[in-house]
C-alpha atoms as a PDB file:
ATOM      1  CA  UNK A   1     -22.210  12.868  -5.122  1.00  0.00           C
ATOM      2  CA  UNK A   2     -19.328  11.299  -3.157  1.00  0.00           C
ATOM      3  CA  UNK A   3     -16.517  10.015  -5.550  1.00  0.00           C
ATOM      4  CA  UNK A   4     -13.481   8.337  -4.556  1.00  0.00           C
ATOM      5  CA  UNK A   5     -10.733   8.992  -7.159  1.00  0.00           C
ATOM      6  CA  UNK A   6      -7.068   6.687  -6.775  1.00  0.00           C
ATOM      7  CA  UNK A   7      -3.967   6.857  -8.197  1.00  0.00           C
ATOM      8  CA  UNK A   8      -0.606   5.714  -8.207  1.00  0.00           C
ATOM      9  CA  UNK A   9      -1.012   2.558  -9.288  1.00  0.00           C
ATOM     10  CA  UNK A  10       1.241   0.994 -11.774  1.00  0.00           C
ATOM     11  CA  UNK A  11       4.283  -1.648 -12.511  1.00  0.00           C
ATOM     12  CA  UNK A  12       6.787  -2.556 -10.065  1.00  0.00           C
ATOM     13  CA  UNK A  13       9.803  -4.641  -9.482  1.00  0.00           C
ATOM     14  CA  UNK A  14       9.919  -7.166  -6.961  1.00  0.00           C
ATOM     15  CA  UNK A  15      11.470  -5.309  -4.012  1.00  0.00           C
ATOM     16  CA  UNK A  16      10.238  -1.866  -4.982  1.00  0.00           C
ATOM     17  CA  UNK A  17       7.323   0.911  -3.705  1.00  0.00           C
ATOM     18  CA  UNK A  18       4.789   2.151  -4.862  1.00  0.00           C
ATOM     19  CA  UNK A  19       2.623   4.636  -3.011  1.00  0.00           C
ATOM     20  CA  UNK A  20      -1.302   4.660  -3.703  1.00  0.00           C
ATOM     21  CA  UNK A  21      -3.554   7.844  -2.940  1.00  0.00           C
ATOM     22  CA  UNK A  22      -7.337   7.864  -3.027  1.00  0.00           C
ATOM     23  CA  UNK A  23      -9.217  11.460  -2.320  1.00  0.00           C
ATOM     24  CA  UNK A  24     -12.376  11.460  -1.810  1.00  0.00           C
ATOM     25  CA  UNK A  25     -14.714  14.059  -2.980  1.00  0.00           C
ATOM     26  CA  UNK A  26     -18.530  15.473  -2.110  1.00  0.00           C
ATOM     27  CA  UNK A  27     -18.283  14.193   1.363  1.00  0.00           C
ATOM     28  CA  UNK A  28     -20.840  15.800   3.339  1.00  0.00           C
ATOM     29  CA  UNK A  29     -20.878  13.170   6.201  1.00  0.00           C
ATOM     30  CA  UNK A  30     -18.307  12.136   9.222  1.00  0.00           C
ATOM     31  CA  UNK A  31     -15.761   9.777   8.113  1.00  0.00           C
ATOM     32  CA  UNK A  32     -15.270   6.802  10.469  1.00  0.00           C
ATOM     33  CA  UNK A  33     -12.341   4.993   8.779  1.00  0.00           C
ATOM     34  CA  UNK A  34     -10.834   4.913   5.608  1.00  0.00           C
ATOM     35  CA  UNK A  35      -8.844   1.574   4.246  1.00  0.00           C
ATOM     36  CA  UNK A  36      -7.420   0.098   1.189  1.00  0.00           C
ATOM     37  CA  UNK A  37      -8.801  -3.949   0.112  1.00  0.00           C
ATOM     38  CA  UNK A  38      -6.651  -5.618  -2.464  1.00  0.00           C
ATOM     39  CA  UNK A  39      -8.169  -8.213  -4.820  1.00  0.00           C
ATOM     40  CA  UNK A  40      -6.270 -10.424  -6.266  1.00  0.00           C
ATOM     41  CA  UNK A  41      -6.844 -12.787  -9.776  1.00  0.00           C
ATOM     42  CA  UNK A  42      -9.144 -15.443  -8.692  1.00  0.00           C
ATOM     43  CA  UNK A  43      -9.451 -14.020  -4.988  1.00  0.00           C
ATOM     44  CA  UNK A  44     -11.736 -12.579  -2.871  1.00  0.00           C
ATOM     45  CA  UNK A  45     -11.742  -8.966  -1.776  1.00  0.00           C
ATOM     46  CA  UNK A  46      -9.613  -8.680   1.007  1.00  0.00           C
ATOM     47  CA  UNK A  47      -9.245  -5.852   3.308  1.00  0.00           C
ATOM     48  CA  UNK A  48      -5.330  -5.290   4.431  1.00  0.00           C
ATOM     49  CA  UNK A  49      -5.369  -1.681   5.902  1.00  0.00           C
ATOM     50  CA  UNK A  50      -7.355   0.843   7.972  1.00  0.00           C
ATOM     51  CA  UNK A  51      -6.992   4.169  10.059  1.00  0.00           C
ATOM     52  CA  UNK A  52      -9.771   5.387  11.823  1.00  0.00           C
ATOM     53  CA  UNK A  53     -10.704   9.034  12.463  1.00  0.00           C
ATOM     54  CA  UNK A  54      -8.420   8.816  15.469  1.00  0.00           C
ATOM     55  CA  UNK A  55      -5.316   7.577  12.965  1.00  0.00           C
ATOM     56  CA  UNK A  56      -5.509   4.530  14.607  1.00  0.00           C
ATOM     57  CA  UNK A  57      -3.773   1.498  11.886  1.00  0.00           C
ATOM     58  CA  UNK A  58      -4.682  -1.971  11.385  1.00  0.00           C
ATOM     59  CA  UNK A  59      -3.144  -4.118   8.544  1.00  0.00           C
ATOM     60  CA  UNK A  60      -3.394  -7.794   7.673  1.00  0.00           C
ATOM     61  CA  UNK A  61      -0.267  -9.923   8.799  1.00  0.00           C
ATOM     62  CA  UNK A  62       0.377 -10.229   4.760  1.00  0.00           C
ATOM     63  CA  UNK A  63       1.856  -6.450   4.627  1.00  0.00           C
ATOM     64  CA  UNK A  64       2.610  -5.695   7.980  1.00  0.00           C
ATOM     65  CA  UNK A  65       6.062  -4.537   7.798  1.00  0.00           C
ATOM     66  CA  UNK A  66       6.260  -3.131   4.481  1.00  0.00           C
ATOM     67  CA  UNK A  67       2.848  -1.279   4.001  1.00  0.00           C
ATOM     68  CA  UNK A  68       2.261   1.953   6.077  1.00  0.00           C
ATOM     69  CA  UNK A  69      -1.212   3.393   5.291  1.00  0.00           C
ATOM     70  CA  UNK A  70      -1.893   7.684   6.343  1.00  0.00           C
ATOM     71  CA  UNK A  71      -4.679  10.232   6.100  1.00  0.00           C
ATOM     72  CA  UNK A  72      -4.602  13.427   5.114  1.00  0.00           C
ATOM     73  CA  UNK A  73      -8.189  14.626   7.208  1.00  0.00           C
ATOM     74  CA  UNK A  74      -8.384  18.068   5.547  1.00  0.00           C
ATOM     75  CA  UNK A  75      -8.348  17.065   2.113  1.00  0.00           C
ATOM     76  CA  UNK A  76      -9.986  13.343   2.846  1.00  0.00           C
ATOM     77  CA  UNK A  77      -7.322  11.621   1.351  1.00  0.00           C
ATOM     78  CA  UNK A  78      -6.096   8.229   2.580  1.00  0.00           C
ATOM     79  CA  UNK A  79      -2.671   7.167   1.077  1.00  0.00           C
ATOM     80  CA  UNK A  80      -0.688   3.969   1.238  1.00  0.00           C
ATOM     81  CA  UNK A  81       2.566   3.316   0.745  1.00  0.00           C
ATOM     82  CA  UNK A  82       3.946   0.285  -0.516  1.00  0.00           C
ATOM     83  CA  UNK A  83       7.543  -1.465   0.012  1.00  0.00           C
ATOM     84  CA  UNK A  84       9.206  -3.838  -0.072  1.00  0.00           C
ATOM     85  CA  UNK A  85       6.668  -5.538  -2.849  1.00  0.00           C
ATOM     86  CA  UNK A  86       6.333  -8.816  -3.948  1.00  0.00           C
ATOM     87  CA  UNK A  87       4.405 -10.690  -6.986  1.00  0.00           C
ATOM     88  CA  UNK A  88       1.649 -12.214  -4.569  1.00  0.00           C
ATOM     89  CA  UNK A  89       0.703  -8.662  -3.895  1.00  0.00           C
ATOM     90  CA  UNK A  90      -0.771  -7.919  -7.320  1.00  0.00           C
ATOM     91  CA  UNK A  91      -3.946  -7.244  -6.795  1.00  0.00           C
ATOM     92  CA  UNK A  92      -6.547  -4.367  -7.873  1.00  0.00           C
ATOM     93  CA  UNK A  93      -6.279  -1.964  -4.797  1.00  0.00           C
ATOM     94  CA  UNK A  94      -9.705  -0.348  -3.512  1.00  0.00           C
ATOM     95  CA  UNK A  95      -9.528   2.647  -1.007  1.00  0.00           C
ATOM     96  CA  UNK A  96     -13.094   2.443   0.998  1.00  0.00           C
ATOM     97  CA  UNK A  97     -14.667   5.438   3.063  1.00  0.00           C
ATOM     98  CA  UNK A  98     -16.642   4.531   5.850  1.00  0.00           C
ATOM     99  CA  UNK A  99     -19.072   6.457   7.449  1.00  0.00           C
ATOM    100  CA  UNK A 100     -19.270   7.715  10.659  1.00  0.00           C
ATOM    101  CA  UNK A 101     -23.337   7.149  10.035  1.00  0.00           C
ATOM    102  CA  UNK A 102     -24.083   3.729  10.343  1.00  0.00           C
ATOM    103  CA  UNK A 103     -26.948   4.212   8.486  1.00  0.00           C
ATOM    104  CA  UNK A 104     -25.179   5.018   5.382  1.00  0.00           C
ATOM    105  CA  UNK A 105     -23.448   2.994   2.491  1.00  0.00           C
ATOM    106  CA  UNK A 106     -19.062   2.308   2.568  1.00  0.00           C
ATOM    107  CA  UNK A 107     -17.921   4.221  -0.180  1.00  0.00           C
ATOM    108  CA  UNK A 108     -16.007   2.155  -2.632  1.00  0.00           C
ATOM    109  CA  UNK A 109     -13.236   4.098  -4.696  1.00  0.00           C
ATOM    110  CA  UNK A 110     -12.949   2.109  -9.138  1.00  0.00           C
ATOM    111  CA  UNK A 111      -9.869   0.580  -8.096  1.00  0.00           C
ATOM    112  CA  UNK A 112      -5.948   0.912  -9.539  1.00  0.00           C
ATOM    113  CA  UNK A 113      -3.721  -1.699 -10.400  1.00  0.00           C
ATOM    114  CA  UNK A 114      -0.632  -2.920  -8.596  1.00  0.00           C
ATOM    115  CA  UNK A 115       1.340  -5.291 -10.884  1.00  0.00           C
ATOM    116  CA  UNK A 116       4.617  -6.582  -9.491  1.00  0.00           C
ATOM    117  CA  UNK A 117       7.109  -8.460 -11.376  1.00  0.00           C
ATOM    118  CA  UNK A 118       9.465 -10.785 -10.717  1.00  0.00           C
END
């Protein structure tokens, strides 16, 4: 069974980092991409950051800048990490595992909480 296990969330200071990890576990398939969606009080889901198998990056124009997202391949662990943080970015933070099989399901990790103060 594939499980997606983050951590690192937590409370934060306007101005200060955090850095989020997600490892994934029981993959038996190709990944595709891996990415982080944020989902703010009374928001939709949003999707802010991806690398692809070929650590290619995208990010939303809300964190680009200050967020810097990585992969660790051999240990399928996609990590962000977070500066320069302000109160509009709490949010519950998802990491998502996409499949190189089109056929199969994205991989949703419980989600961790990013609370910054101001």
């Amino acid at each position: 069974q594939v499980q997606l296990v983050e951590s690192g969330g937590g409370l934060v200071q306007a101005g200060g980092s955090l850095r989020l990890s997600c490892a994934a576990s029981g993959i038996i398939f190709s990944i595709n991409a891996m990415g982080w969606y944020c989902q703010a009080p009374g928001k939709q889901r949003e999707l802010f950051a991806t690398i692809t198998r070929g650590d290619s990056t995208n990010y939303a124009d809300s964190v680009k800048g200050r967020f810097t997202i990585s992969r660790d391949s051999p240990k399928n662990t996609v990590y962000l990490q977070m500066n320069s943080l302000k109160p509009e970015d709490t949010a519950v933070y998802y990491c998502i595992v996409e499949p190189l099989n089109g056929g199969l399901k994205t991989i949703w990790g419980q989600g961790t909480q990013v609370t910054v103060s101001s």
